[in-house]
N, C-alpha and C. Protein backbone atom coordinates (compact mmCIF):
# COMPACT_ATOMS: atom_id res chain seq x y z
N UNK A 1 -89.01 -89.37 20.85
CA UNK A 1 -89.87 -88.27 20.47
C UNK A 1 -90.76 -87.92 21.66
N UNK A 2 -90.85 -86.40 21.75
CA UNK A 2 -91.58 -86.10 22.77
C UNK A 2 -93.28 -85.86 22.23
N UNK A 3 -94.27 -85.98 23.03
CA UNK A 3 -95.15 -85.42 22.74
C UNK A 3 -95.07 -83.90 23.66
N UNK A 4 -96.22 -82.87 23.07
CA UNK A 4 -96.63 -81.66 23.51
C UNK A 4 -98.26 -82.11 23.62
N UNK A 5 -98.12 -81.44 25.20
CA UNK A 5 -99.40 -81.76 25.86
C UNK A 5 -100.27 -80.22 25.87
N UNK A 6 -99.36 -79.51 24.87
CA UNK A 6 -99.93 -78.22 25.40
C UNK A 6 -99.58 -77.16 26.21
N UNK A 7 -99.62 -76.30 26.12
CA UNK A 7 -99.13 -75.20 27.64
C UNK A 7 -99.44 -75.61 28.78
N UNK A 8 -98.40 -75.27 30.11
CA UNK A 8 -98.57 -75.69 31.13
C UNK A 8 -99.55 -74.80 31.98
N UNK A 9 -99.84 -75.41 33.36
CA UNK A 9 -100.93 -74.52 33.74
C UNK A 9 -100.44 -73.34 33.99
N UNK A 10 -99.22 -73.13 34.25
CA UNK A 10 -98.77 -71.78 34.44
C UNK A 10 -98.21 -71.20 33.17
N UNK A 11 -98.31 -71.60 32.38
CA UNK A 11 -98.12 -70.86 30.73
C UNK A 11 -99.92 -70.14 30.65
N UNK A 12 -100.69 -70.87 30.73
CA UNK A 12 -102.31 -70.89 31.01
C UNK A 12 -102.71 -69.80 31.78
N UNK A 13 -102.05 -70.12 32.85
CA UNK A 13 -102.61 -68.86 33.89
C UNK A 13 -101.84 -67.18 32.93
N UNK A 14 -100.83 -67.41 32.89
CA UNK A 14 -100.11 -66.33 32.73
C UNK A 14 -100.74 -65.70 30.82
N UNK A 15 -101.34 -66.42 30.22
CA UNK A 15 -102.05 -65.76 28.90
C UNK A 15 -103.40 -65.45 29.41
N UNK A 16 -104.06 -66.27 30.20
CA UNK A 16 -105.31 -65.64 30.58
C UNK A 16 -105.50 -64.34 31.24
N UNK A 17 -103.98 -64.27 32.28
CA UNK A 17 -104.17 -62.84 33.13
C UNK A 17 -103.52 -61.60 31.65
N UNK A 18 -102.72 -62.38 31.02
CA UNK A 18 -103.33 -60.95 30.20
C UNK A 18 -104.24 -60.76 29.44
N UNK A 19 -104.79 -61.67 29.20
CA UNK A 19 -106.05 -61.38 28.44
C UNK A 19 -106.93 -60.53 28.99
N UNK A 20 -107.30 -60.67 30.42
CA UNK A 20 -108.10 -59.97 31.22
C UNK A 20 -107.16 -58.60 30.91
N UNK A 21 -106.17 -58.80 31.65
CA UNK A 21 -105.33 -57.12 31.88
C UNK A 21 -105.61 -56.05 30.31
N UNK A 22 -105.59 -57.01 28.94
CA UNK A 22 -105.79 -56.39 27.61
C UNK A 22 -107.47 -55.76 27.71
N UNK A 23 -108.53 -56.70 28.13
CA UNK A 23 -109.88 -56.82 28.10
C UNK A 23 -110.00 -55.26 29.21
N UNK A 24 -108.84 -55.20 30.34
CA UNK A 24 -109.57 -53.96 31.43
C UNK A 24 -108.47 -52.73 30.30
N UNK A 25 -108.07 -52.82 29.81
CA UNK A 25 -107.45 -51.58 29.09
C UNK A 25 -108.30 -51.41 28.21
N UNK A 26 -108.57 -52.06 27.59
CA UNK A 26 -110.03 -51.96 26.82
C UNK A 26 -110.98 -51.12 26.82
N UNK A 27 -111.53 -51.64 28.54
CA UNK A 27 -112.81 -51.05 28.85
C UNK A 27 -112.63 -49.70 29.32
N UNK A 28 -111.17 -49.34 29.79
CA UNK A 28 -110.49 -47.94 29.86
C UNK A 28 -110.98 -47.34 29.27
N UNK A 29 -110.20 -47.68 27.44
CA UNK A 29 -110.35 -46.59 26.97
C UNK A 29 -111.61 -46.56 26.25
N UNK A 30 -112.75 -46.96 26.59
CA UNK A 30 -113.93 -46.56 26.01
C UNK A 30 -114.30 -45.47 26.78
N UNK A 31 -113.72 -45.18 27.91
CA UNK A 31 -114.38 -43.78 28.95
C UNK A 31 -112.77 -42.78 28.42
N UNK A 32 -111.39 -43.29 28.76
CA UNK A 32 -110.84 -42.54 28.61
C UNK A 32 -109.71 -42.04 27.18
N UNK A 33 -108.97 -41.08 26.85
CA UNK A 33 -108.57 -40.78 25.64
C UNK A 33 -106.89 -41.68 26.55
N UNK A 34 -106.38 -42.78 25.29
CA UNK A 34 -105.03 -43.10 26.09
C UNK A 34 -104.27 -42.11 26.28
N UNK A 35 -102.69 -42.80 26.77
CA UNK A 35 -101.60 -41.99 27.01
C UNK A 35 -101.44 -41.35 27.94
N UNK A 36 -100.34 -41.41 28.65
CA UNK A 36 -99.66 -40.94 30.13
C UNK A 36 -99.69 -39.68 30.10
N UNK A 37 -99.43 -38.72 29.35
CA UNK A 37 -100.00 -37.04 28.92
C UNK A 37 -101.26 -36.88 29.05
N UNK A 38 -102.06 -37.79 28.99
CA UNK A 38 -103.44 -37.84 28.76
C UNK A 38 -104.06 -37.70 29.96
N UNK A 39 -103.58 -39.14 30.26
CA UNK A 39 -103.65 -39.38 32.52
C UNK A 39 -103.31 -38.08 33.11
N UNK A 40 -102.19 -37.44 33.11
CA UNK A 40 -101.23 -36.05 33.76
C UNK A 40 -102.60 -35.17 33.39
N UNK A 41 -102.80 -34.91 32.51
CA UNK A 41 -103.96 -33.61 31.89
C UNK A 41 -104.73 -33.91 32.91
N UNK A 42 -105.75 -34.93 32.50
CA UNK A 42 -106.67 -35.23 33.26
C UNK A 42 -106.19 -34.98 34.84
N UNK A 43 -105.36 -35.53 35.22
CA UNK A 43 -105.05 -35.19 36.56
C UNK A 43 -105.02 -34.00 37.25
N UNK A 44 -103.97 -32.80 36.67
CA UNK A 44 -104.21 -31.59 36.49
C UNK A 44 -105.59 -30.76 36.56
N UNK A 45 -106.01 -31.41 35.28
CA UNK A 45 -107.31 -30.37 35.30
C UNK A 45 -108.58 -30.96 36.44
N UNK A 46 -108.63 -31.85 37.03
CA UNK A 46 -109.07 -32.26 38.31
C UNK A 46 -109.04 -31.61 39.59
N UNK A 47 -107.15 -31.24 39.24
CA UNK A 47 -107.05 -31.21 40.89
C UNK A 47 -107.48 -29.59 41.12
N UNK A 48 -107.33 -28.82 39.69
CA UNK A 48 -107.32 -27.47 39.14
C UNK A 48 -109.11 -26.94 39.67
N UNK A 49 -109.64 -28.35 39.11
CA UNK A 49 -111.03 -27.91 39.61
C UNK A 49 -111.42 -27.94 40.55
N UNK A 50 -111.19 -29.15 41.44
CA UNK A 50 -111.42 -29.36 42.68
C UNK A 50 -110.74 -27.89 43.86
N UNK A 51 -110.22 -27.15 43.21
CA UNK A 51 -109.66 -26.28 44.13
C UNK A 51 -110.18 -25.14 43.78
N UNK A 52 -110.67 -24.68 42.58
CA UNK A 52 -111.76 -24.05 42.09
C UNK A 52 -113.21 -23.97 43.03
N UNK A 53 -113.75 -25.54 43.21
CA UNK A 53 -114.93 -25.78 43.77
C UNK A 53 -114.43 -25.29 45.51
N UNK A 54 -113.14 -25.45 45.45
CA UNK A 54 -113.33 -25.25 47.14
C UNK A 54 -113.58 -24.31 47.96
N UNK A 55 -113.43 -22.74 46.29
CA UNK A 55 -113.11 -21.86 46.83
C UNK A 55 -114.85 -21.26 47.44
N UNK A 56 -114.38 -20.02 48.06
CA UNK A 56 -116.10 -19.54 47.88
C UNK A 56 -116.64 -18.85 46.68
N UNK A 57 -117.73 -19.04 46.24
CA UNK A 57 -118.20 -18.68 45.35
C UNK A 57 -117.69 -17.13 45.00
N UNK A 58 -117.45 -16.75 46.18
CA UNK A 58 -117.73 -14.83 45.92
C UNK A 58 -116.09 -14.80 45.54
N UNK A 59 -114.87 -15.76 45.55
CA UNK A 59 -113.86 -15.93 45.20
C UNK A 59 -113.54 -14.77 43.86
N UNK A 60 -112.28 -13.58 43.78
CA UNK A 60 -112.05 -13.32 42.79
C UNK A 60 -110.76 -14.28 42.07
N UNK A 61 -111.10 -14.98 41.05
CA UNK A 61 -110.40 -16.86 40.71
C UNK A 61 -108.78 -15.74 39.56
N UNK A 62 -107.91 -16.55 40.33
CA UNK A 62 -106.82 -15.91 39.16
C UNK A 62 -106.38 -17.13 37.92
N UNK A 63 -107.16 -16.68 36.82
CA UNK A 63 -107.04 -17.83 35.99
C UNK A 63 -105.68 -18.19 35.67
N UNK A 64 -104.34 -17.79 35.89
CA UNK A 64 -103.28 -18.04 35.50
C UNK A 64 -102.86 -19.24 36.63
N UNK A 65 -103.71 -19.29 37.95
CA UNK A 65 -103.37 -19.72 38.93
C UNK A 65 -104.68 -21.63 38.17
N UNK A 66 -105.04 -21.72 37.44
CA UNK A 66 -105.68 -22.95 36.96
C UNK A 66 -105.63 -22.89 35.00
N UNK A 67 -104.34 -23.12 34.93
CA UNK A 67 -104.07 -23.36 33.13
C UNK A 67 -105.11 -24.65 32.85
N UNK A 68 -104.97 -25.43 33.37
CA UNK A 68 -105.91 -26.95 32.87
C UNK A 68 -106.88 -26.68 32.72
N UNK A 69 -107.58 -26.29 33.73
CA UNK A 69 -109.53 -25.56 33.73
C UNK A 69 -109.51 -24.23 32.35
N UNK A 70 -108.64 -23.13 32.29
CA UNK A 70 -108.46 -22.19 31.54
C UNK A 70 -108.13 -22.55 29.85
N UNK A 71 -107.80 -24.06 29.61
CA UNK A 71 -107.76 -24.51 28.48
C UNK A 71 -109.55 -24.62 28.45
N UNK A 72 -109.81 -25.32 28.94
CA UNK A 72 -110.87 -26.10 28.73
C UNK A 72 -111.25 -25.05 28.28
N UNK A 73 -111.88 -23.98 29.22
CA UNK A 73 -112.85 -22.87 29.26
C UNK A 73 -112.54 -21.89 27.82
N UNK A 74 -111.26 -22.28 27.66
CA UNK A 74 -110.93 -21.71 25.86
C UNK A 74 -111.38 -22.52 24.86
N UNK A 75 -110.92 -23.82 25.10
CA UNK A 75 -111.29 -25.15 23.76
C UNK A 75 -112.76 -24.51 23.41
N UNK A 76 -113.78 -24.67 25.14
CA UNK A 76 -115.36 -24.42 24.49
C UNK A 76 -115.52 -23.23 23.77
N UNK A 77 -114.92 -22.25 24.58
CA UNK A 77 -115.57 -20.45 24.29
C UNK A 77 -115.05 -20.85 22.07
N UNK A 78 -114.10 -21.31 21.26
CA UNK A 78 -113.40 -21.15 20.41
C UNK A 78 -114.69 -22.17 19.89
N UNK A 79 -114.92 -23.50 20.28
CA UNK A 79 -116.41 -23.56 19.49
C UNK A 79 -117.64 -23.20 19.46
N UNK A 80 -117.94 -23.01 20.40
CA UNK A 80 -119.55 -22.75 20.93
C UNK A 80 -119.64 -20.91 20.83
N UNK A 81 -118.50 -20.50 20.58
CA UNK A 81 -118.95 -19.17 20.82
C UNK A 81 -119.33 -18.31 22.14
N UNK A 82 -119.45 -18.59 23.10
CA UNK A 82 -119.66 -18.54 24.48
C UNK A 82 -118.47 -18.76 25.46
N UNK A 83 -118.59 -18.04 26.48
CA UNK A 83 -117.50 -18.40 27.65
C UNK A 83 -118.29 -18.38 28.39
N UNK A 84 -117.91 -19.57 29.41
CA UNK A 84 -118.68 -20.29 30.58
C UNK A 84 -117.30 -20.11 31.96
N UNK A 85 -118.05 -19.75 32.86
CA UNK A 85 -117.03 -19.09 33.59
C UNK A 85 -116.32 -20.42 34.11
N UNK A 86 -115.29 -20.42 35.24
CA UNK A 86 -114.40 -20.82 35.49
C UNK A 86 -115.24 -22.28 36.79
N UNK A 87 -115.81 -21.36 37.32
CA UNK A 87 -116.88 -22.43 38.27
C UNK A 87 -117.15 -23.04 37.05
N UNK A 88 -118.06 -23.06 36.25
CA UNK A 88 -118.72 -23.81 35.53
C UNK A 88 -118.26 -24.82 34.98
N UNK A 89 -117.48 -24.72 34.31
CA UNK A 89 -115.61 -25.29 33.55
C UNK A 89 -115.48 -26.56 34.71
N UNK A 90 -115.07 -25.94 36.14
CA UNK A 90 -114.59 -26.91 37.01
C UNK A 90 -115.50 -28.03 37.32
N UNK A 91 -116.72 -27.50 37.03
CA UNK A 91 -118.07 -28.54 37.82
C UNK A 91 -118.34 -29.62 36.66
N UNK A 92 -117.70 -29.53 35.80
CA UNK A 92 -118.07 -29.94 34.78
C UNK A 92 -116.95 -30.98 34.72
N UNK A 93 -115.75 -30.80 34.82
CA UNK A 93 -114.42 -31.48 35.29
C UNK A 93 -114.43 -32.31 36.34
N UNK A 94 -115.05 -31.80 37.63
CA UNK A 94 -115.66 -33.03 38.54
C UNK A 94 -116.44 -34.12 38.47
N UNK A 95 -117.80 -33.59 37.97
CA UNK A 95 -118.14 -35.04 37.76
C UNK A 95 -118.09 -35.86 36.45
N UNK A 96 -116.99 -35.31 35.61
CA UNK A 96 -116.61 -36.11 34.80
C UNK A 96 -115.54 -37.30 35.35
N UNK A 97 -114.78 -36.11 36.16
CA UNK A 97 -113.97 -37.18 37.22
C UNK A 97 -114.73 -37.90 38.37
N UNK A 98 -115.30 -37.32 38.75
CA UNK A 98 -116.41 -38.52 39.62
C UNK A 98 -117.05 -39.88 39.04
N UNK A 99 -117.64 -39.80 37.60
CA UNK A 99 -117.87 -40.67 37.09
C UNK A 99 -116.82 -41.35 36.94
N UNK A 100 -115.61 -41.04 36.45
CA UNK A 100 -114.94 -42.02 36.27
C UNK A 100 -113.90 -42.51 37.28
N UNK A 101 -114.54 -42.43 38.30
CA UNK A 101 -113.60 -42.86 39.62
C UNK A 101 -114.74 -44.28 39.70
N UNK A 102 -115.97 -43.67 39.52
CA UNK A 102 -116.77 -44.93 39.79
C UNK A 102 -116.38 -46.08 38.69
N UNK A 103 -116.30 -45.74 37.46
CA UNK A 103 -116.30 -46.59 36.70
C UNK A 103 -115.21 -47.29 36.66
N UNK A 104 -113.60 -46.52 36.55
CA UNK A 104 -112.40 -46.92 37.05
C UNK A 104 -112.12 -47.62 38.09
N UNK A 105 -112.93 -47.49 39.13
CA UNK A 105 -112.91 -48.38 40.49
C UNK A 105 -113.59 -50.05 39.97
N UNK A 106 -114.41 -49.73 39.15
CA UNK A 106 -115.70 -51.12 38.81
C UNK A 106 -114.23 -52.11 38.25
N UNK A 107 -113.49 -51.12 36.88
CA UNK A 107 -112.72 -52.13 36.31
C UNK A 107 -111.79 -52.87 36.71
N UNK A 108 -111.53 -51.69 37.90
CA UNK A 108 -110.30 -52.59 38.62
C UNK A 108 -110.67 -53.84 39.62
N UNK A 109 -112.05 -53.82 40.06
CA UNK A 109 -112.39 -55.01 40.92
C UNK A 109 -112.84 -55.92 39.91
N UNK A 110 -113.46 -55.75 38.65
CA UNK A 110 -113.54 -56.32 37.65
C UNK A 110 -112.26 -57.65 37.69
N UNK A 111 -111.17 -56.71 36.81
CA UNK A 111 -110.15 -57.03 36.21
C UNK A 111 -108.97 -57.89 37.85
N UNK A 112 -108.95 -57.23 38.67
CA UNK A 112 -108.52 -57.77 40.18
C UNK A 112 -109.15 -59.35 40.19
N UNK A 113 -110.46 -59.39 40.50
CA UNK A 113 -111.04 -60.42 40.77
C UNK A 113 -111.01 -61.97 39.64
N UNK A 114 -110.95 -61.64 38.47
CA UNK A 114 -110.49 -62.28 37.43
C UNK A 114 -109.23 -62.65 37.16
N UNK A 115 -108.32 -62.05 37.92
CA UNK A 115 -106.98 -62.30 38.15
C UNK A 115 -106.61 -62.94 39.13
N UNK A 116 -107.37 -62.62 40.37
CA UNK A 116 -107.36 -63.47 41.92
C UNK A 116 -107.74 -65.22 41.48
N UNK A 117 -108.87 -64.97 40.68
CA UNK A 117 -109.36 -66.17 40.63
C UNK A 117 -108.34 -67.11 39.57
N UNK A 118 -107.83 -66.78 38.42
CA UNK A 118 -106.80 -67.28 37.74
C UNK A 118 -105.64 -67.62 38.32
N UNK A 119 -105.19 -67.28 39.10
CA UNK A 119 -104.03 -66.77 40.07
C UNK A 119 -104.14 -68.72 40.99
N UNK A 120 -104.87 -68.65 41.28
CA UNK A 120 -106.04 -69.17 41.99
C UNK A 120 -106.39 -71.28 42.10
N UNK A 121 -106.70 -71.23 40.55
CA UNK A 121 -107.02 -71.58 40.02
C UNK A 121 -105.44 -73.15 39.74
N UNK A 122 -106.60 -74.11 39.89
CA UNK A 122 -105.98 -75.62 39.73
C UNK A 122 -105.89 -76.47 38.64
N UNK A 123 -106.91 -75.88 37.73
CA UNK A 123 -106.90 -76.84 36.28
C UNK A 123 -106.88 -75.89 34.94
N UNK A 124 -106.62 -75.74 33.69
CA UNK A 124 -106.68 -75.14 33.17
C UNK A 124 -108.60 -75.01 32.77
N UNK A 125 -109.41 -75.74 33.04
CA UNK A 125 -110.69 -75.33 32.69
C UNK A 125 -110.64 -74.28 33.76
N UNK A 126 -110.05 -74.13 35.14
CA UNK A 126 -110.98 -73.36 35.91
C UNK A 126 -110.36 -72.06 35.66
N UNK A 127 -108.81 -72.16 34.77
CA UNK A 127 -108.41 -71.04 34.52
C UNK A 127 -109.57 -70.63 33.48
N UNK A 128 -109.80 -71.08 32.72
CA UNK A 128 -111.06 -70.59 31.50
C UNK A 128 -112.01 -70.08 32.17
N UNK A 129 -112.32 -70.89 33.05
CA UNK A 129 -113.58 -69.71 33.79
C UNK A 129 -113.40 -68.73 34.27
N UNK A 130 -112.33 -68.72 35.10
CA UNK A 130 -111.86 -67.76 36.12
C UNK A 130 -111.85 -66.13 34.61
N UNK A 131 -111.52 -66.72 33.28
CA UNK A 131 -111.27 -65.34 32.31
C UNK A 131 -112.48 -65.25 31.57
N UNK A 132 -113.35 -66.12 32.10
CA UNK A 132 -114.52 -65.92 30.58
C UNK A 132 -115.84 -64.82 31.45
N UNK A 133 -116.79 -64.46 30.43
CA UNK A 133 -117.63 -63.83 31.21
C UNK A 133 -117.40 -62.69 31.32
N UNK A 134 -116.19 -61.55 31.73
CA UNK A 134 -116.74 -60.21 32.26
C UNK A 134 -117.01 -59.98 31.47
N UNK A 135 -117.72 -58.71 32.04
CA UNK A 135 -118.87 -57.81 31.92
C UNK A 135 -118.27 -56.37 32.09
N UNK A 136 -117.42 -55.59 31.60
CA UNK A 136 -117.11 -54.40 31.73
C UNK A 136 -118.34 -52.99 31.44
N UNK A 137 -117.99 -51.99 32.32
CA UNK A 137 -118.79 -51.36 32.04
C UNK A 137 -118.94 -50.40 30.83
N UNK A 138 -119.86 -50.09 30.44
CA UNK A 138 -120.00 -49.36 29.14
C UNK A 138 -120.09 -48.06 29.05
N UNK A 139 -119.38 -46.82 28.71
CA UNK A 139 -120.27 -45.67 28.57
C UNK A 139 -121.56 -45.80 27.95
């Protein structure tokens, strides 16, 4: 008869790094809406704005030439009653994406570093440490 001593350290390492990897998807989607359509949109309507912002102000903007920004600027005008022009739309798209470059950047050194250290890591306590503790950021 054998005894079981338990998972090995590399059974150990390999549930802790996903735990972390589950814990940084997590903290994702508290900033973002899931799904790879979701990512693409967002991407789109970024790059839509950022080229918006580049233009000069006195720019006459061909909205057919930015559908992503031109949703948006419909979604609001259809609740709020108001249309907010196309600059406005975009600036609004930036530092939503700005924020979340910062915050997206945090999780990944977050979630990186918790993985380095598991990765890392010689005993199964230090795998426990190496996963316990973060601190993700919060909206």
């Amino acid at each position: 008869m054998r005894l079981s001593l338990g998972p090995s350290l590399a059974d150990h390492k390999a549930t802790a790094a996903k735990r972390v990897d589950d814990a940084a998807e997590a903290a994702r989607l508290a900033w973002l809406t899931p799904g790879a359509g979701q990512a693409t949109e967002y991407m789109r309507g970024e790059d839509e704005a950022r080229q918006i912002l580049a233009l000069p102000v006195v720019s006459n903007l061909q909205p057919n030439q930015y559908p992503f920004v031109v949703a948006e600027q419909r979604a609001q005008a259809e609740v709020t009653g108001t249309t907010r022009t196309l600059r406005q739309i975009a600036t609004e798209i930036v530092a939503q994406a700005d924020t979340w470059r910062t915050v997206g950047s945090e999780i990944k050194r977050i979630r990186r570093t918790a993985k380095l250290r598991i990765d890392a890591a010689m005993t199964i306590a230090a795998v426990d440490a190496a996963a316990a503790g973060l601190s993700w950021p919060k909206p």
